[in-house]
Protein backbone atom coordinates (compact mmCIF):
# COMPACT_ATOMS: atom_id res chain seq x y z
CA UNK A 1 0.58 69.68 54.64
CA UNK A 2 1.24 66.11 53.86
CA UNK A 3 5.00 66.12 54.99
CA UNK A 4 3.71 67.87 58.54
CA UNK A 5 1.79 64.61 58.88
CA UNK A 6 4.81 62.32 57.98
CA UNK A 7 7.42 64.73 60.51
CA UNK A 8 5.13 64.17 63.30
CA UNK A 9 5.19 60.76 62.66
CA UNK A 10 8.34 60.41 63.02
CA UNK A 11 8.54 62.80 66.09
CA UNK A 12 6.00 61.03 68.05
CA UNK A 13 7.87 57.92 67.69
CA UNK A 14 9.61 57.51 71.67
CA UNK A 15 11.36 54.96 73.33
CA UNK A 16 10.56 51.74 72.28
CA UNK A 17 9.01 52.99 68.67
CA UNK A 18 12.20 54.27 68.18
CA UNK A 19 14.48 51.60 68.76
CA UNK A 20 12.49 49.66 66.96
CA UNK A 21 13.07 51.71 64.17
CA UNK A 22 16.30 51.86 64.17
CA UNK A 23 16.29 48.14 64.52
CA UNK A 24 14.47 47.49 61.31
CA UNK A 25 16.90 50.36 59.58
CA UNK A 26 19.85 48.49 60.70
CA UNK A 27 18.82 44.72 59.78
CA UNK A 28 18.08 46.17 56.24
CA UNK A 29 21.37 48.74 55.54
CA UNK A 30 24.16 46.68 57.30
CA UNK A 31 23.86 43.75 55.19
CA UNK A 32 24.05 45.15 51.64
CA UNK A 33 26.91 46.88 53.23
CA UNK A 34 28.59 44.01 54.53
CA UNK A 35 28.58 42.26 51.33
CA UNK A 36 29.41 45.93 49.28
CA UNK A 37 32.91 45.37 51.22
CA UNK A 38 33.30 41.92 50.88
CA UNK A 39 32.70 42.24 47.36
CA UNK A 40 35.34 45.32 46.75
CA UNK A 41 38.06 43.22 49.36
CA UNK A 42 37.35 40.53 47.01
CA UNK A 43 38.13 42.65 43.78
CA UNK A 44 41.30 44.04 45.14
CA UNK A 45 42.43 40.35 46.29
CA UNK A 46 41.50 39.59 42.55
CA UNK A 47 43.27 42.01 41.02
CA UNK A 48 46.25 41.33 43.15
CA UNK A 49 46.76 37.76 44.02
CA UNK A 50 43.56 36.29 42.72
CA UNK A 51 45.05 33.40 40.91
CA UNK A 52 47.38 31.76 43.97
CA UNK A 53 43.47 31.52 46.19
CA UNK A 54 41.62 30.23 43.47
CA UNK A 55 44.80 27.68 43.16
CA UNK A 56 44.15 27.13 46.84
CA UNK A 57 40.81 26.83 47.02
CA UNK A 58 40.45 24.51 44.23
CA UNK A 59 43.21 22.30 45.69
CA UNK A 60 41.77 22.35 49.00
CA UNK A 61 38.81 20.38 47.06
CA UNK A 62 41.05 18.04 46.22
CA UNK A 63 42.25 19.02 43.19
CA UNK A 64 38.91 20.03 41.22
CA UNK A 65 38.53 23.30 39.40
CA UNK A 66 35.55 24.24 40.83
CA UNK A 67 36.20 27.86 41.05
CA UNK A 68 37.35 30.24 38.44
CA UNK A 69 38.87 33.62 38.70
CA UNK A 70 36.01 36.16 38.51
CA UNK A 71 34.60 34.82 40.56
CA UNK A 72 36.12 35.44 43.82
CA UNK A 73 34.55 38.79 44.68
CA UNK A 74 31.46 37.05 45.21
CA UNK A 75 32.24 34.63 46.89
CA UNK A 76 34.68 36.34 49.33
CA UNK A 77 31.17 39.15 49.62
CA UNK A 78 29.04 35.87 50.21
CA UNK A 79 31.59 34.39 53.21
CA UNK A 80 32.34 38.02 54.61
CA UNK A 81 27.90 38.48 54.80
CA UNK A 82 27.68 34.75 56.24
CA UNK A 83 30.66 35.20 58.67
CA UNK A 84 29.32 38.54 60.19
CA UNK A 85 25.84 36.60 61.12
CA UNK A 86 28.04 35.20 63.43
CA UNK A 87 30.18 37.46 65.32
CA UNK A 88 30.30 37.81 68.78
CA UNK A 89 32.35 40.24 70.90
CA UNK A 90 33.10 39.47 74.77
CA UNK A 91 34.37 41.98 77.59
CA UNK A 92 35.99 41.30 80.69
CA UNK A 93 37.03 43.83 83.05
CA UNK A 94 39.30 42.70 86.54
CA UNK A 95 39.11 44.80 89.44
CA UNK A 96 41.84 44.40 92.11
């Protein structure tokens, strides 16, 4: 009886309570994806040439040794959840 309740809910929701919805659904799954690929790009980039970007990044801060090997997953996660925060796409279209 209770989940009859909860499915009509849901089924009443129209227009604007449903893209609002889906809003809140997105803005709370697409991050912890985002950073779930970062994070598994940044273990295969470990695995494979980890050591030459840590060399790099540490040199880029003139010289220090700042970072250390393990952990470039997160911060390669961390850069790829910052970086899609700011995104944009742009469309032209030319009619002759």
């Amino acid at each position: 009886m209770r989940e009859d309740k909860e499915l009509d809910v849901i089924a009443g929701l129209t227009g604007c309570g449903m893209t609002v919805l889906l809003l809140v659904l997105a803005v709370l799954i697409v991050p912890p994806l985002i950073f779930m690929a970062g994070y598994f790009i940044g273990w295969i980039l470990m695995v494979t040439c980890g050591q030459v970007v840590i060399d790099s990044l540490n040199t880029l801060l003139m010289g220090r040794h700042t970072f250390h090997i393990s952990e470039l997953p997160y911060i390669i996660a961390g850069l790829s959840l910052i970086g899609s925060f700011f995104k944009s796409t742009s469309t032209s279209t030319k009619c002759r």
